[in-house]
C-alpha atoms as a PDB file:
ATOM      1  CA  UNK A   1     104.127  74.285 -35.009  1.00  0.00           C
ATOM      2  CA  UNK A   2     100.600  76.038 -36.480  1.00  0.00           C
ATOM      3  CA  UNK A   3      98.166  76.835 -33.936  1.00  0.00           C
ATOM      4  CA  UNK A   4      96.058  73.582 -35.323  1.00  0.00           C
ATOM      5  CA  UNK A   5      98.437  70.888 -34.055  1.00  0.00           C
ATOM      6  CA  UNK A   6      99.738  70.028 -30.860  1.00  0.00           C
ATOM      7  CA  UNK A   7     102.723  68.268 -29.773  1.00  0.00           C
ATOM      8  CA  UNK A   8     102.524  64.767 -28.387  1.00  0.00           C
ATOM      9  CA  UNK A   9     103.163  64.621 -24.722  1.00  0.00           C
ATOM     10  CA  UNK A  10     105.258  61.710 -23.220  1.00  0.00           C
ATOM     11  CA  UNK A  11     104.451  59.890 -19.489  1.00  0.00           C
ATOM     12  CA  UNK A  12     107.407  58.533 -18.696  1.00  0.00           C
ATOM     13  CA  UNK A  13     108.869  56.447 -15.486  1.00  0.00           C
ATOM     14  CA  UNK A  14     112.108  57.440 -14.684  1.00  0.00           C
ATOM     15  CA  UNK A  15     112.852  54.382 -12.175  1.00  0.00           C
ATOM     16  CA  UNK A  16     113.670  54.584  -8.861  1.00  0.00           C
ATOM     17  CA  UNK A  17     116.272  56.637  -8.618  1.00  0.00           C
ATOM     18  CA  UNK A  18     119.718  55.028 -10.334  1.00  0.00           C
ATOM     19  CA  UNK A  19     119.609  56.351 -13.698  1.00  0.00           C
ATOM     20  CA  UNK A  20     120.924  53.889 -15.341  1.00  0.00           C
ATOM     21  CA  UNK A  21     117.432  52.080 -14.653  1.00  0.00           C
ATOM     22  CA  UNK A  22     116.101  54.492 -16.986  1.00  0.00           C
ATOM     23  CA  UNK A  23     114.654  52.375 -19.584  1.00  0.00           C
ATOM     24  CA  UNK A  24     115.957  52.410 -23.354  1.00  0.00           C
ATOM     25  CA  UNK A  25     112.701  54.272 -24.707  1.00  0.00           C
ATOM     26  CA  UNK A  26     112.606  56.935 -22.439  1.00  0.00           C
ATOM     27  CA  UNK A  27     115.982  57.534 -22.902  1.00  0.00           C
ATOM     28  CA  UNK A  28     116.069  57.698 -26.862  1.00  0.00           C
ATOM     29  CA  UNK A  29     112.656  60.034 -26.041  1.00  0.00           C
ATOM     30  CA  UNK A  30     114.052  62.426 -23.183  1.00  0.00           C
ATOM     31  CA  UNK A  31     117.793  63.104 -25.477  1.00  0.00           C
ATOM     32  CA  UNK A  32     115.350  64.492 -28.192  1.00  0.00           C
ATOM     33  CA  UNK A  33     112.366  66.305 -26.466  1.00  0.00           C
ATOM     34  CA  UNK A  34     111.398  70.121 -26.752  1.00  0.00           C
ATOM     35  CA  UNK A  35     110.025  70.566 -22.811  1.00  0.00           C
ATOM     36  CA  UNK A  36     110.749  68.424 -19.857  1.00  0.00           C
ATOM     37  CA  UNK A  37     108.113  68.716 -17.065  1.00  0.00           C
ATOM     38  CA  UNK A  38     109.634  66.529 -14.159  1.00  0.00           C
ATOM     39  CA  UNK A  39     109.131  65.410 -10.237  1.00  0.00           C
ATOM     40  CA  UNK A  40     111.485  66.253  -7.015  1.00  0.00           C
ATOM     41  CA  UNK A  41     112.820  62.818  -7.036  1.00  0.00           C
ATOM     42  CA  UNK A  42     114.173  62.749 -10.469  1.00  0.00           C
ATOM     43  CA  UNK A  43     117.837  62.930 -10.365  1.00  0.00           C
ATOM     44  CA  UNK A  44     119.904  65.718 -11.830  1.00  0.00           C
ATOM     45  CA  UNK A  45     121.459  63.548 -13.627  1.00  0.00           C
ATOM     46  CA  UNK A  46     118.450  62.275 -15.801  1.00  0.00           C
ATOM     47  CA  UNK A  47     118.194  66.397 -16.610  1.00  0.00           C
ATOM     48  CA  UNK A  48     121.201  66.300 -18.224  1.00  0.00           C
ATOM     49  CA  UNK A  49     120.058  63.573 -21.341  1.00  0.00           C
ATOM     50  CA  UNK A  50     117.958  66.767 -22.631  1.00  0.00           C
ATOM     51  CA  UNK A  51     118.833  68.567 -25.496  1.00  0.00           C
ATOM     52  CA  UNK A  52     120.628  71.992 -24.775  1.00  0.00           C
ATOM     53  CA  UNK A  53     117.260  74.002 -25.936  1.00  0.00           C
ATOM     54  CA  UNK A  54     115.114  72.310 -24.031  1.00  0.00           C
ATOM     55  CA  UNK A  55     112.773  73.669 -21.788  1.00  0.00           C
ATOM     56  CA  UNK A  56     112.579  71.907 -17.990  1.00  0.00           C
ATOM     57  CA  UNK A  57     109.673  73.149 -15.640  1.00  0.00           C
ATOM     58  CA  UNK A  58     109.766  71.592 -12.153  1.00  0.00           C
ATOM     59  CA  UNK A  59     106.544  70.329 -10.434  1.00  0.00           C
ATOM     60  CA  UNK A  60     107.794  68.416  -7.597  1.00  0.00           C
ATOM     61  CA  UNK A  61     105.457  67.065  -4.526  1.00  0.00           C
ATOM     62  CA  UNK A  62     107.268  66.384  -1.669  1.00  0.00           C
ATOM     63  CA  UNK A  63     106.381  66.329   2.347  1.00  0.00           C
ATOM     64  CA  UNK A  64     107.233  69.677   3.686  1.00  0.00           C
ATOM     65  CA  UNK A  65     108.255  71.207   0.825  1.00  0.00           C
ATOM     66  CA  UNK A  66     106.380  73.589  -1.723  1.00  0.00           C
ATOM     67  CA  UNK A  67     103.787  71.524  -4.153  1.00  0.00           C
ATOM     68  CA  UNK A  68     102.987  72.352  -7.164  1.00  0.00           C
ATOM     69  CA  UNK A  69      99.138  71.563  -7.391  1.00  0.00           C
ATOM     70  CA  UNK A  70      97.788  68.512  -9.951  1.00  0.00           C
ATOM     71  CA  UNK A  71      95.491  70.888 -11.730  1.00  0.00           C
ATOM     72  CA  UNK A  72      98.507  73.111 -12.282  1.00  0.00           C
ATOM     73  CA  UNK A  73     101.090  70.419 -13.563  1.00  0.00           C
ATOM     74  CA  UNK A  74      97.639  69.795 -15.800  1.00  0.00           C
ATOM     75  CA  UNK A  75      97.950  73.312 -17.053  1.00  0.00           C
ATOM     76  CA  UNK A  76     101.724  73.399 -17.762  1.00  0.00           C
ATOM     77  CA  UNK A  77     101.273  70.498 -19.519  1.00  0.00           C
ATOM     78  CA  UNK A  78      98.908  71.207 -22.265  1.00  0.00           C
ATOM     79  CA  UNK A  79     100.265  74.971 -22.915  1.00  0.00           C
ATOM     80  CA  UNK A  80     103.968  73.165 -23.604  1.00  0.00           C
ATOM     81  CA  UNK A  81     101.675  71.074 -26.170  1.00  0.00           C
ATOM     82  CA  UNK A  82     100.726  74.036 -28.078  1.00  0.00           C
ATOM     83  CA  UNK A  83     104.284  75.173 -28.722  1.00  0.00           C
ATOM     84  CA  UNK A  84     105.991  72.002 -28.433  1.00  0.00           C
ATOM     85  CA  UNK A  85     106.373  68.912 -30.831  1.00  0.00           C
ATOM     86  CA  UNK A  86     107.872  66.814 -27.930  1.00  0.00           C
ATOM     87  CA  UNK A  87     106.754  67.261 -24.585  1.00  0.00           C
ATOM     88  CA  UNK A  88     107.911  64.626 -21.645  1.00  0.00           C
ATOM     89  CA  UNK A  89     106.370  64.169 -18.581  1.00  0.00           C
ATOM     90  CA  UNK A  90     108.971  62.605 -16.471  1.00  0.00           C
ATOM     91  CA  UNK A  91     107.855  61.140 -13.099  1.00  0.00           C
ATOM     92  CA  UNK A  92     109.527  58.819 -10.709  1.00  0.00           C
ATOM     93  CA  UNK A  93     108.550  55.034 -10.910  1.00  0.00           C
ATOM     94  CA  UNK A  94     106.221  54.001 -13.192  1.00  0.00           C
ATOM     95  CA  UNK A  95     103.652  56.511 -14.032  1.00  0.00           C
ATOM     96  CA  UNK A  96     100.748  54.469 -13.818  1.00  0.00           C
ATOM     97  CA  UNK A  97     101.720  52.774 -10.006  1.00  0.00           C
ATOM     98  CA  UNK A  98     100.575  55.694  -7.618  1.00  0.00           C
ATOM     99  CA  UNK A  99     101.984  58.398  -9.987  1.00  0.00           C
ATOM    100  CA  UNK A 100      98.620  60.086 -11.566  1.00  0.00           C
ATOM    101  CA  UNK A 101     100.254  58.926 -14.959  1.00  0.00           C
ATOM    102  CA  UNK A 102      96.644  58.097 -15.294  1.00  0.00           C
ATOM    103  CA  UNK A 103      94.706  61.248 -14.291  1.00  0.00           C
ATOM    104  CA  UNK A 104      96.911  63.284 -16.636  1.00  0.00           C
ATOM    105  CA  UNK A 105      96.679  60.925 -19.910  1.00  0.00           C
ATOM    106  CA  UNK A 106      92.968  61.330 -19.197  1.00  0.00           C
ATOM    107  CA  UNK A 107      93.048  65.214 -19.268  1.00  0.00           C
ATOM    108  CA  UNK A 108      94.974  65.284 -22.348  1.00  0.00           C
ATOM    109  CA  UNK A 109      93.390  62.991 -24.120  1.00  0.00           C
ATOM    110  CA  UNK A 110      90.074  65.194 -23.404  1.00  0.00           C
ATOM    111  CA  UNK A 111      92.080  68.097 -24.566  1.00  0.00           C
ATOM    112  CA  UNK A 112      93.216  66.619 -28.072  1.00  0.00           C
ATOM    113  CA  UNK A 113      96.433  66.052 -26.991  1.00  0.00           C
ATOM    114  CA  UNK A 114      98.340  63.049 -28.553  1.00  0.00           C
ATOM    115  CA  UNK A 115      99.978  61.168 -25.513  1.00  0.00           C
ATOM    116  CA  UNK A 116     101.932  57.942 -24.993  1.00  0.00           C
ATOM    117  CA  UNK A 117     103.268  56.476 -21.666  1.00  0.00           C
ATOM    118  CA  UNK A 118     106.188  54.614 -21.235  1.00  0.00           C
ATOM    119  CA  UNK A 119     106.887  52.167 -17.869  1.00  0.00           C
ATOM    120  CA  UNK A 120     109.332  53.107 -15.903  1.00  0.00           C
ATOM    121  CA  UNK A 121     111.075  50.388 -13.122  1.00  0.00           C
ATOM    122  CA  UNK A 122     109.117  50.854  -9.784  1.00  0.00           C
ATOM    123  CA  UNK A 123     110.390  51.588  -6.668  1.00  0.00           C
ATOM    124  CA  UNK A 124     108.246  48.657  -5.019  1.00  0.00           C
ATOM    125  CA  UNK A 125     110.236  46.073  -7.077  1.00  0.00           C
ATOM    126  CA  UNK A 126     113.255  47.861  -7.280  1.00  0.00           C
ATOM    127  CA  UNK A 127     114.460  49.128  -3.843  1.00  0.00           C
ATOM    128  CA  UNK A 128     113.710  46.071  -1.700  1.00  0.00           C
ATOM    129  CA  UNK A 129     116.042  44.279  -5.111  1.00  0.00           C
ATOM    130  CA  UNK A 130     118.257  46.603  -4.055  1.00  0.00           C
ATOM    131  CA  UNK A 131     118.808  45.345  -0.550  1.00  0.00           C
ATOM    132  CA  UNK A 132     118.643  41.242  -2.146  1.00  0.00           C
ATOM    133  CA  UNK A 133     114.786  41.285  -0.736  1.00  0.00           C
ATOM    134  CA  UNK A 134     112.555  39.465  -3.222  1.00  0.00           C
ATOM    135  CA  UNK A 135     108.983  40.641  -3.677  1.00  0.00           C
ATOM    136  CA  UNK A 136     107.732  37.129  -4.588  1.00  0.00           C
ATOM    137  CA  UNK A 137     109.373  33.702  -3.752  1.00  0.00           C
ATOM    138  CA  UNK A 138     108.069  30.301  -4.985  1.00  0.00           C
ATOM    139  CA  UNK A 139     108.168  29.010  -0.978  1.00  0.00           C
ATOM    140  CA  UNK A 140     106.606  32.010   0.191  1.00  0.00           C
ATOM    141  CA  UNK A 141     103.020  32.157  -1.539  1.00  0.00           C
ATOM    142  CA  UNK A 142     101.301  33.277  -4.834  1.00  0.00           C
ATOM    143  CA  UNK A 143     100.395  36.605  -4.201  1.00  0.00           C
ATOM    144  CA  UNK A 144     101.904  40.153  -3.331  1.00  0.00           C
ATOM    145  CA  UNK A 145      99.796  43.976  -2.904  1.00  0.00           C
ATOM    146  CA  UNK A 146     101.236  46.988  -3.911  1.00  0.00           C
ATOM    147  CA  UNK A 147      99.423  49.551  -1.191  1.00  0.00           C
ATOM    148  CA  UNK A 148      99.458  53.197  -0.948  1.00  0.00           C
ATOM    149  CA  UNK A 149     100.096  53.964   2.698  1.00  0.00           C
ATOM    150  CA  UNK A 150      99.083  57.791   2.372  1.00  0.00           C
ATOM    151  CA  UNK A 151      95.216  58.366   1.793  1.00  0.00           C
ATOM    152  CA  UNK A 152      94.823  61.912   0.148  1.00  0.00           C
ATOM    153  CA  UNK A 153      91.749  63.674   1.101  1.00  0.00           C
ATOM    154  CA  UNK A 154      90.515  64.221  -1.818  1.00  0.00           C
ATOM    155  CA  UNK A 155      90.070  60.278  -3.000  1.00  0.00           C
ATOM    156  CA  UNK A 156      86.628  59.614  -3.476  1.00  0.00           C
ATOM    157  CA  UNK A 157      86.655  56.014  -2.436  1.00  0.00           C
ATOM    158  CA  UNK A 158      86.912  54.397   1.000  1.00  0.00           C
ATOM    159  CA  UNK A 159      90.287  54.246   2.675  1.00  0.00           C
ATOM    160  CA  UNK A 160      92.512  50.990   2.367  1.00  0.00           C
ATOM    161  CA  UNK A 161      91.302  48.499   4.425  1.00  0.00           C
ATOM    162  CA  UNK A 162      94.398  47.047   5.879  1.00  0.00           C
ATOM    163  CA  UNK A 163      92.611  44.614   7.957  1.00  0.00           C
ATOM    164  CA  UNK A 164      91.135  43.038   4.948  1.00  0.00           C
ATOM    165  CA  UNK A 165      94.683  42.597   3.462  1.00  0.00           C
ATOM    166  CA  UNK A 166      96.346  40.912   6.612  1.00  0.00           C
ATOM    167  CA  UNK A 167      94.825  37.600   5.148  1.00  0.00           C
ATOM    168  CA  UNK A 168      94.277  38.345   1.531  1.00  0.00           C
ATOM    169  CA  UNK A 169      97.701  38.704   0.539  1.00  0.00           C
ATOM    170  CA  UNK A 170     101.337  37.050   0.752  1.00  0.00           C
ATOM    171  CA  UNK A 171     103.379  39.516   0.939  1.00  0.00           C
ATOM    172  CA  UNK A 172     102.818  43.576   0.989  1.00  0.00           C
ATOM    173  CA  UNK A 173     104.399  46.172  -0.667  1.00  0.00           C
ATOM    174  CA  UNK A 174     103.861  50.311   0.590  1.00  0.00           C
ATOM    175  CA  UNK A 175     104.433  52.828  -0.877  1.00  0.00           C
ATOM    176  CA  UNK A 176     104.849  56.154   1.305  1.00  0.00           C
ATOM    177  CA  UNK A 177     103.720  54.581   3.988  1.00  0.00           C
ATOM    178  CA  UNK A 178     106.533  55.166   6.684  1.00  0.00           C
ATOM    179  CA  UNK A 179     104.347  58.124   8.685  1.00  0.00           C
ATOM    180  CA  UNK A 180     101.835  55.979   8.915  1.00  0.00           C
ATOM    181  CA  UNK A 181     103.527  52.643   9.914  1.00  0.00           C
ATOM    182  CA  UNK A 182     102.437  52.337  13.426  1.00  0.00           C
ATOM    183  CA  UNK A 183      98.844  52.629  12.110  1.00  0.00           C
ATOM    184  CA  UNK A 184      99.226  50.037   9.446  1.00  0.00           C
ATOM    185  CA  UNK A 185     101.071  47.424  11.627  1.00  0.00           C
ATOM    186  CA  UNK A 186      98.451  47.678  14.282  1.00  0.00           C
ATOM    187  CA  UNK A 187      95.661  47.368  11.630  1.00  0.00           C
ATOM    188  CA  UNK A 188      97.120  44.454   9.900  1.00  0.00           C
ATOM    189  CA  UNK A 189      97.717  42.569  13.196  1.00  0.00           C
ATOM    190  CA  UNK A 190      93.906  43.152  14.035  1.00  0.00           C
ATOM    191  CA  UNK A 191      93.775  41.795  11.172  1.00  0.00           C
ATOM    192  CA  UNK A 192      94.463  38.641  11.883  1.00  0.00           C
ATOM    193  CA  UNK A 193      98.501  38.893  10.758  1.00  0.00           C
ATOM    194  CA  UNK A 194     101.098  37.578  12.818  1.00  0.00           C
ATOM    195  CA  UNK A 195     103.072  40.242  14.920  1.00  0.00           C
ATOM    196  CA  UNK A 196     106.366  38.456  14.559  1.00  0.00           C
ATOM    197  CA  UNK A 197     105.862  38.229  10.217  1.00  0.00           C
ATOM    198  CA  UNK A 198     108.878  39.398   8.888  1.00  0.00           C
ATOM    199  CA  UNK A 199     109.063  43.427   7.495  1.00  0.00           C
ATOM    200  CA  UNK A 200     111.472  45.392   6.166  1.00  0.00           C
ATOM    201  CA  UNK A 201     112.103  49.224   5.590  1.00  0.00           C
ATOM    202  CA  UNK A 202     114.155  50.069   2.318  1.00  0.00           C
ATOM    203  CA  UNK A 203     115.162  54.102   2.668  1.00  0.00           C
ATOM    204  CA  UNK A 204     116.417  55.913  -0.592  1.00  0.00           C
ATOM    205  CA  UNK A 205     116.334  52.589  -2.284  1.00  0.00           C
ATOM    206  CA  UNK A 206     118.670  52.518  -5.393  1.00  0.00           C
ATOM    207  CA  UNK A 207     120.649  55.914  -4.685  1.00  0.00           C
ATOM    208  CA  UNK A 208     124.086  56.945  -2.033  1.00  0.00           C
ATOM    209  CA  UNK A 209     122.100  56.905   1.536  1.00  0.00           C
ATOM    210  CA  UNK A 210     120.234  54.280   0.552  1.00  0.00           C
ATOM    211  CA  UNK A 211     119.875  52.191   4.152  1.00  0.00           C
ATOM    212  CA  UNK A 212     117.383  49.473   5.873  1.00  0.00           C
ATOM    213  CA  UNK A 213     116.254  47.618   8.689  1.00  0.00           C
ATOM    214  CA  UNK A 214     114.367  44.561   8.906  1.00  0.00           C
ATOM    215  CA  UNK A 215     111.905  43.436  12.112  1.00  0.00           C
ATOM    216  CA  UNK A 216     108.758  41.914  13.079  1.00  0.00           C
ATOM    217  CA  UNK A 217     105.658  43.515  11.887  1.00  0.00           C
ATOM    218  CA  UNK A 218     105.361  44.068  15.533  1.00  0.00           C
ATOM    219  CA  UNK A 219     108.121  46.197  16.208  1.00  0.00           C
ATOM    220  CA  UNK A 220     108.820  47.261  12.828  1.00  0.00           C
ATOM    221  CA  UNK A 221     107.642  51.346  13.389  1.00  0.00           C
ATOM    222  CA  UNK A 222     109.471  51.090  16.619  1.00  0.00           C
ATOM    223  CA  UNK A 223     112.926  50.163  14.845  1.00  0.00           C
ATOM    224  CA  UNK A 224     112.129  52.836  11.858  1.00  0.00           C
ATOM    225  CA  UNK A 225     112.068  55.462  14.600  1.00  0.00           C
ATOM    226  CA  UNK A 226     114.944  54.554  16.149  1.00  0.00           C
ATOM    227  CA  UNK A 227     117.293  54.105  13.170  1.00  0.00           C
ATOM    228  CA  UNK A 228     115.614  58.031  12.310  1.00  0.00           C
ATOM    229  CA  UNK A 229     113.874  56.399   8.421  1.00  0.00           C
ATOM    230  CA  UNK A 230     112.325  58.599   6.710  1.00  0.00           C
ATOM    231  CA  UNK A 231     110.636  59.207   3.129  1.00  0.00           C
ATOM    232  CA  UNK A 232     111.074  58.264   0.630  1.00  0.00           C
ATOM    233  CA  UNK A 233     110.628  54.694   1.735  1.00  0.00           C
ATOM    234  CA  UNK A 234     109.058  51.239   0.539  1.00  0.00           C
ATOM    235  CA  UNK A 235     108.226  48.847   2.946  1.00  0.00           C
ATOM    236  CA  UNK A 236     107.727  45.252   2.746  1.00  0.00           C
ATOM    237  CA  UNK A 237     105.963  42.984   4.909  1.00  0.00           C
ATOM    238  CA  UNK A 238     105.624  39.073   4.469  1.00  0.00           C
ATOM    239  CA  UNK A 239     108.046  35.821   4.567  1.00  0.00           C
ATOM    240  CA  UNK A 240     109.745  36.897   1.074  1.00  0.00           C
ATOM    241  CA  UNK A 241     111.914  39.061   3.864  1.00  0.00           C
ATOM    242  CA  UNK A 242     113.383  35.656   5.361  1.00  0.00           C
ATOM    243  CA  UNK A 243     114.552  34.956   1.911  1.00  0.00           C
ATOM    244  CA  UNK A 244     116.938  38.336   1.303  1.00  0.00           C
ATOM    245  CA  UNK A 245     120.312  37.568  -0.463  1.00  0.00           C
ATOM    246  CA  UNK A 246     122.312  40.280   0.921  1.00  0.00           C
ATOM    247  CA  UNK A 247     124.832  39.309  -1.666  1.00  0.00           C
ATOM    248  CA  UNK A 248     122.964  40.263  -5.141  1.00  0.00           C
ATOM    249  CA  UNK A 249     122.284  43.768  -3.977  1.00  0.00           C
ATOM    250  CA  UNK A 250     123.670  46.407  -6.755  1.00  0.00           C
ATOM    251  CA  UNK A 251     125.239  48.973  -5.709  1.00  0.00           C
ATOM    252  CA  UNK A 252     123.654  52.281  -5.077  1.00  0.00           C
ATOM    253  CA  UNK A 253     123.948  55.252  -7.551  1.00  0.00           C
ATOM    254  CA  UNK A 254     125.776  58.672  -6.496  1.00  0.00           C
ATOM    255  CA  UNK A 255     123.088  61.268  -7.731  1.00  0.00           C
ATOM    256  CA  UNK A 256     121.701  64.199  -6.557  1.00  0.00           C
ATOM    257  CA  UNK A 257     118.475  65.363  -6.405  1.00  0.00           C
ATOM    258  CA  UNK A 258     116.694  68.488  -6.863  1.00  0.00           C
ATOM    259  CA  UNK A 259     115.674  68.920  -3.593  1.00  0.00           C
ATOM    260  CA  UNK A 260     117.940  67.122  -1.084  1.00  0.00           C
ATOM    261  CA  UNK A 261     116.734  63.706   0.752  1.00  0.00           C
END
């Protein structure tokens, strides 16, 4: 490439976990590109779809591990557009659902960098599936939130008001919100929720460990605590958990992970 062009960087969602989730695109885009830049929870498995000469650079965040900073990732990003004709940006998820897909189309787009993004299959829809737990049901209301349930400080907005959401919303859908469950439950039920609504807890959802409980809203941190759940985690609350068919629920993927969960 000349020093006047730059190569076009790709945002993709790699799913939840079970590669074979991995959308058609991103897989025809990921067995061709120059540079991979990619999350912790992107299997080792999705690595291997890259061309032998590709580059990989690692920029995983994960709770108590090493983090590579945003503005860094930023960095890496546009210098592999320089040299690079393909660059992917692979991310867990979708990259636009509480991934800062977003933030980093923005900052290449500022930069003169061509860039496309390409969904990926959420974990919000896609681990409860996993477990037969729908996200919507026509006998259990309209309407379902998909919530962040860890505020970073440096959000320049007000925090999520669960109280506000006990009553505007069906069901609920959080994302890395298991360290902050007791807070949430007892904010929604001040909220004017029912303690006994129905929750559930879907760990590793899609992948080998993958395990859940369900409870009341009530007692739901009490049960994650005693069954030891931990992140990464997507919780559901609302009366789509009474309608679970156990029986539909693939079967997890054997992967492995860059950093062990």
């Amino acid at each position: 490439m000349s020093r006047d062009q730059l190569g076009t960087v790709f945002l993709i969602g790699a799913g939840p976990g079970d590669p074979d989730l991995l959308t058609v695109k991103a897989h025809k885009i990921i067995s061709k590109c120059d540079a991979l830049v990619y999350d912790s929870l992107i299997p080792l498995e999705l690595l291997e779809l890259v061309p032998k000469a590709c580059q990989l650079h690692s920029v995983g965040k994960r709770r108590g591990h090493h983090s590579v900073p945003q503005r860094k990732t930023n960095d890496i990003l546009f210098d592999l557009a320089k040299s690079c004709s393909s660059v992917v940006r692979l991310k867990g998820g979708d990259p636009f659902l509480f991934g800062r897909g977003a933030e980093e189309a923005s900052y290449l787009h500022k930069k003169g960098v061509p860039v496309q993004v390409v969904p990926g299959v959420t974990s919000g829809i896609a681990a409860p599936a996993y477990v037969g737990i729908p996200i919507t049901h026509r006998l259990a209301g309209s309407s379902v939130t998909f919530v962040t349930g860890h505020e970073g400080i440096d959000k320049k907005r007000p925090a999520v008001n669960w109280r506000s959401l006990a009553k505007s919303s069906d069901g609920i859908v959080i994302y890395m919100g298991v360290h902050n469950l007791k807070f949430i439950a007892s904010e929604l039920i001040a909220g004017g929720m029912n303690p006994e609504t129905s929750a559930a807890v879907v760990e590793q959802g899609t992948v080998i460990g993958q395990r859940y409980i369900k409870s009341p809203l009530i007692k739901l941190s009490e049960r994650v605590q005693e069954e030891n759940l931990s992140s990464p985690a997507i919780v559901v609350i609302g009366s789509v958990v009474d309608f679970q068919v156990e029986a539909c629920s693939p079967k997890p993927a054997e992967v492995t992970f860059p950093i062990p969960i």
